[in-house]
N, C-alpha and C. Protein backbone atom coordinates (compact mmCIF):
# COMPACT_ATOMS: atom_id res chain seq x y z
N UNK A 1 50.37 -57.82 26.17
CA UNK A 1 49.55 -58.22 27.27
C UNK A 1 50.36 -59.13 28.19
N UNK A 2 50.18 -58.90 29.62
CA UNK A 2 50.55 -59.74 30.28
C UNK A 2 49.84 -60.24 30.95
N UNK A 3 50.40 -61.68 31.31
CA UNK A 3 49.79 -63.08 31.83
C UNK A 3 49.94 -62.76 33.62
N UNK A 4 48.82 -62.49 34.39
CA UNK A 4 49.31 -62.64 35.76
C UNK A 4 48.45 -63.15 36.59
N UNK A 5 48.71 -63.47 38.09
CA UNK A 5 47.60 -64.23 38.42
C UNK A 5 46.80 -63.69 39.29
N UNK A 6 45.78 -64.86 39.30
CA UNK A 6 44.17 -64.36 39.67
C UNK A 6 43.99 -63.74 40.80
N UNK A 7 45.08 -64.02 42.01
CA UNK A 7 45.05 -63.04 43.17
C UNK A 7 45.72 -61.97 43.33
N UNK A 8 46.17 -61.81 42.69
CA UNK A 8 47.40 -60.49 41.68
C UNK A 8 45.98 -59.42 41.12
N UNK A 9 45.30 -60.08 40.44
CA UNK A 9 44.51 -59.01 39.61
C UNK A 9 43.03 -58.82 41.15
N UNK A 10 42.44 -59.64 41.48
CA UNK A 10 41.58 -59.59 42.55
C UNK A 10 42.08 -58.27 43.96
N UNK A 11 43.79 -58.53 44.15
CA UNK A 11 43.95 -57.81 44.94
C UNK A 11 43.77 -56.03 44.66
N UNK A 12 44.04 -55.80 43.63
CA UNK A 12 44.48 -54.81 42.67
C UNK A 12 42.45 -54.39 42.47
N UNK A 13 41.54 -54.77 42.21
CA UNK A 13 40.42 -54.81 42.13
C UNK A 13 39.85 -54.13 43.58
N UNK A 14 40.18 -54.99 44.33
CA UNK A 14 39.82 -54.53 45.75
C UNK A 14 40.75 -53.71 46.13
N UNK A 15 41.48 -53.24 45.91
CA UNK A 15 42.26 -51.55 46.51
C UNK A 15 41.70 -50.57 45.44
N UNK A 16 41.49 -50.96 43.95
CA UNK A 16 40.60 -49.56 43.16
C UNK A 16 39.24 -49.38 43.97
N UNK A 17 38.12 -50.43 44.75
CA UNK A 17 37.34 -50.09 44.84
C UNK A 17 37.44 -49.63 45.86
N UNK A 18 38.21 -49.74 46.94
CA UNK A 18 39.17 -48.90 48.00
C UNK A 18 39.26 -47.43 48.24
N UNK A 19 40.06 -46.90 46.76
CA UNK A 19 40.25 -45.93 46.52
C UNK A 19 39.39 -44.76 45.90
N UNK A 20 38.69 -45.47 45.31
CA UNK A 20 37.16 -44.96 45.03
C UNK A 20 35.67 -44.83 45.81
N UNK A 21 35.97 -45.52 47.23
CA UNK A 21 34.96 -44.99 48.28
C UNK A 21 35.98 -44.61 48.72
N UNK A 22 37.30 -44.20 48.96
CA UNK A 22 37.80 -43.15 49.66
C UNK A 22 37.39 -41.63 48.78
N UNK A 23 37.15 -42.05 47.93
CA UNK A 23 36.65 -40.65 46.77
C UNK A 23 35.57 -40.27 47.14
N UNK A 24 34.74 -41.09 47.90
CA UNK A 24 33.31 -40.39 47.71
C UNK A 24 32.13 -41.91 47.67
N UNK A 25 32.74 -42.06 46.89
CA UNK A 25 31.65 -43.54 46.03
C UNK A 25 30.98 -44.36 47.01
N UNK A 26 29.54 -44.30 46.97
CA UNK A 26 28.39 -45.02 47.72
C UNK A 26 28.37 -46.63 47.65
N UNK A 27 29.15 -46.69 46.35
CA UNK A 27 28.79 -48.07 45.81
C UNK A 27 29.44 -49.33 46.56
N UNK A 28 28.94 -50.17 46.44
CA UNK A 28 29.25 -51.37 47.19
C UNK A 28 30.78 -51.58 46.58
N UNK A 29 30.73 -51.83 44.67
CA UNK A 29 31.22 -52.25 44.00
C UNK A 29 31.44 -50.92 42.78
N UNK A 30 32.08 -49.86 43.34
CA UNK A 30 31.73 -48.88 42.21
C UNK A 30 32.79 -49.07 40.67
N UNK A 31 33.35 -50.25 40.71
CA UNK A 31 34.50 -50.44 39.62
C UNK A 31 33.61 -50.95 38.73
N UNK A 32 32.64 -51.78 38.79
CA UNK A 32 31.57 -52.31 38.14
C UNK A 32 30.89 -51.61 37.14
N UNK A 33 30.41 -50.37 38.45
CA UNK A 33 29.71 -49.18 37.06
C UNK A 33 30.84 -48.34 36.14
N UNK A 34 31.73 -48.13 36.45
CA UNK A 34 32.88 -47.78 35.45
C UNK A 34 32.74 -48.90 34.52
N UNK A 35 33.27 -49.95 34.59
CA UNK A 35 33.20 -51.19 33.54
C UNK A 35 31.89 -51.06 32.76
N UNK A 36 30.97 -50.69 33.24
CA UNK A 36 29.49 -50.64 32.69
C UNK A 36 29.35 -49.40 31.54
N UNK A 37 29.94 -48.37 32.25
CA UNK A 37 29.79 -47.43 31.64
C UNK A 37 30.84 -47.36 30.26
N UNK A 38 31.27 -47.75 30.22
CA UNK A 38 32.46 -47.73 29.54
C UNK A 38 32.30 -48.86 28.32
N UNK A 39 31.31 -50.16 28.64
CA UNK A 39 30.64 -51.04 27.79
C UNK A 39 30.21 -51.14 26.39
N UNK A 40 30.69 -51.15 25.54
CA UNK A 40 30.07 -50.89 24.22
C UNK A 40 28.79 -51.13 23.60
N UNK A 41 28.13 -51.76 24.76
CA UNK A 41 26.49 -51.58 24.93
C UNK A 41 25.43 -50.65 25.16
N UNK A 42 26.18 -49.35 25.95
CA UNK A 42 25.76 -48.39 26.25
C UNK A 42 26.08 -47.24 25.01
N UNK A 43 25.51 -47.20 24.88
CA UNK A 43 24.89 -46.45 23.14
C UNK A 43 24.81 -45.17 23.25
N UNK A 44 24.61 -44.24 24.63
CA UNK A 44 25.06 -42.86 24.35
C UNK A 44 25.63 -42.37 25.26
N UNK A 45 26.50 -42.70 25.50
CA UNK A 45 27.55 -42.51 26.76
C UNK A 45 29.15 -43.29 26.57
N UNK A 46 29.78 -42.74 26.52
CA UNK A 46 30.88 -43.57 26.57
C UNK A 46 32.23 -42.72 27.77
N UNK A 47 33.11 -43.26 28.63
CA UNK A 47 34.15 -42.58 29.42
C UNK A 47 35.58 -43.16 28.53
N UNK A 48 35.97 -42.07 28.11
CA UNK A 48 37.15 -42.37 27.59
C UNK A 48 38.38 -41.89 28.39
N UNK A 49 39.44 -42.13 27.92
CA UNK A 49 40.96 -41.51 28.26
C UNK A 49 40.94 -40.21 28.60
N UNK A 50 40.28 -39.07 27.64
CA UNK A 50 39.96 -37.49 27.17
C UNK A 50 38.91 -37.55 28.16
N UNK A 51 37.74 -38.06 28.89
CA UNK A 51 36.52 -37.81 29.46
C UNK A 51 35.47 -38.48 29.16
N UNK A 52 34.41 -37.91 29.63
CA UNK A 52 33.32 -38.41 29.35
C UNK A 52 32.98 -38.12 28.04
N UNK A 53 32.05 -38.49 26.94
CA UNK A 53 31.55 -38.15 25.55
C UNK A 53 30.35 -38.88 25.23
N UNK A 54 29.10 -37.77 24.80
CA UNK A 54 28.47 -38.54 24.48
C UNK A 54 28.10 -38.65 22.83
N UNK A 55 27.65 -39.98 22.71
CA UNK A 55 27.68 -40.12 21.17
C UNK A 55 26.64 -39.28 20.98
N UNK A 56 25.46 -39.07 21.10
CA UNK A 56 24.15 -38.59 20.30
C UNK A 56 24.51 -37.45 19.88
N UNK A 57 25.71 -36.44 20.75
CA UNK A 57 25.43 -34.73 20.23
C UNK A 57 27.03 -35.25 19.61
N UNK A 58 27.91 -36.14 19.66
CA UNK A 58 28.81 -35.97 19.35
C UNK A 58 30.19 -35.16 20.06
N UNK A 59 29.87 -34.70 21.16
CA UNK A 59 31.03 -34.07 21.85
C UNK A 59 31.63 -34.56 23.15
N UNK A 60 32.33 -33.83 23.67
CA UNK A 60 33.01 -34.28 24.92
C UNK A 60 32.26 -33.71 26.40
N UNK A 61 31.72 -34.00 27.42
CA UNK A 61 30.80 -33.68 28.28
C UNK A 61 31.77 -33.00 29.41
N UNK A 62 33.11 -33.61 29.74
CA UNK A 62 34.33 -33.09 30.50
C UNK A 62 35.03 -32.76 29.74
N UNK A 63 36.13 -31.91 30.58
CA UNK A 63 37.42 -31.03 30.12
C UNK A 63 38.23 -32.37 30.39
N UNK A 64 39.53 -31.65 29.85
CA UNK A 64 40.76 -33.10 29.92
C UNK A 64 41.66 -32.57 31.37
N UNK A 65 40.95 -31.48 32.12
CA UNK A 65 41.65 -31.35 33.38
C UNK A 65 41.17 -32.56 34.21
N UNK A 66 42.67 -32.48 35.01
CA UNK A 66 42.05 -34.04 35.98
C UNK A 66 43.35 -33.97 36.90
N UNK A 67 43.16 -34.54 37.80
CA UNK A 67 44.02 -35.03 39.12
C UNK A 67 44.09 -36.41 38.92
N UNK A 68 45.33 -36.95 38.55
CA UNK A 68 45.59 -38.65 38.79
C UNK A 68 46.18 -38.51 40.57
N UNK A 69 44.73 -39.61 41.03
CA UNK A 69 44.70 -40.08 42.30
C UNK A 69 45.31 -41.19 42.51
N UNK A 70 45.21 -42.13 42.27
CA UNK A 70 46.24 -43.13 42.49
C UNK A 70 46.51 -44.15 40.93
N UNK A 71 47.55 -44.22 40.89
CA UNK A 71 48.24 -44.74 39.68
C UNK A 71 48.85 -46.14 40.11
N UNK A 72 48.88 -47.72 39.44
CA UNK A 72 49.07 -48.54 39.64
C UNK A 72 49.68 -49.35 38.24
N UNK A 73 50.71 -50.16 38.36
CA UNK A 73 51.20 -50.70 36.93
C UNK A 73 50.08 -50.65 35.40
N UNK A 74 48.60 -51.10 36.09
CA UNK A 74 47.83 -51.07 35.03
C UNK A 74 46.61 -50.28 35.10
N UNK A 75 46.79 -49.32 35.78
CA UNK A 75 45.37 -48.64 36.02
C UNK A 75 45.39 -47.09 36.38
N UNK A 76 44.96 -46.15 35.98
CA UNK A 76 45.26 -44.94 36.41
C UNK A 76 44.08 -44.33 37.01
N UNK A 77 43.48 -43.74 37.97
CA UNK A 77 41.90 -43.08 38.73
C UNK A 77 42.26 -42.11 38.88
N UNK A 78 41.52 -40.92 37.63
CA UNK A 78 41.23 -39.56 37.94
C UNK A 78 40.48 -39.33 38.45
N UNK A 79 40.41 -38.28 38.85
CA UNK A 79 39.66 -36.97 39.56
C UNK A 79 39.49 -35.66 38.98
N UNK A 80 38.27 -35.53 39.09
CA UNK A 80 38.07 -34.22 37.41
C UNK A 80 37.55 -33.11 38.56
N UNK A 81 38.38 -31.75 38.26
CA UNK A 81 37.96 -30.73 38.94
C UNK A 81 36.44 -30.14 39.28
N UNK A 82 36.02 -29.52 40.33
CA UNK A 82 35.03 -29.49 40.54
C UNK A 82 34.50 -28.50 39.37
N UNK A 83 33.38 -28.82 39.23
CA UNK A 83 32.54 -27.82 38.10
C UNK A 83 32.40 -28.47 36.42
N UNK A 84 33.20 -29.92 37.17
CA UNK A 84 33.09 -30.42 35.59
C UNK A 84 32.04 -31.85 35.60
């Protein structure tokens, strides 16, 4: 892990959410609901590395096809083909 600082990681925050209403995204703050979704609170849903999966049936809901949209030292934002 590395140690970096707070306007280092803030800036980096505000260009993903950047890049993600350049995607489409309505959201004010759509990095939030990723973080949310992804929460180990949320009990039948989880977004992994591989896709989406949900726990209750046990399988994977997306394919592992994807478009990496923009890639950054610590962060990678796919894009999953249409129909998935």
């Amino acid at each position: 892990m590395q140690i970096r600082e707070i306007p280092e990681l803030a800036n980096e925050i505000i260009e993903m959410n950047q890049v993600l209403g350049d995607l489409g995204s309505a959201l004010d703050n759509p990095l939030w609901t990723l973080v949310f979704l992804s929460f180990t609170s949320v009990l039948q849903l989880r977004i992994t590395y591989s896709g989406v999966y949900d726990v209750r049936e046990g399988k994977k809901l997306s394919q592992d096809r994807k478009k990496i949209v923009k890639e950054g030292p610590y962060f990678q934002i796919v894009q999953f083909e249409p129909g998935y």
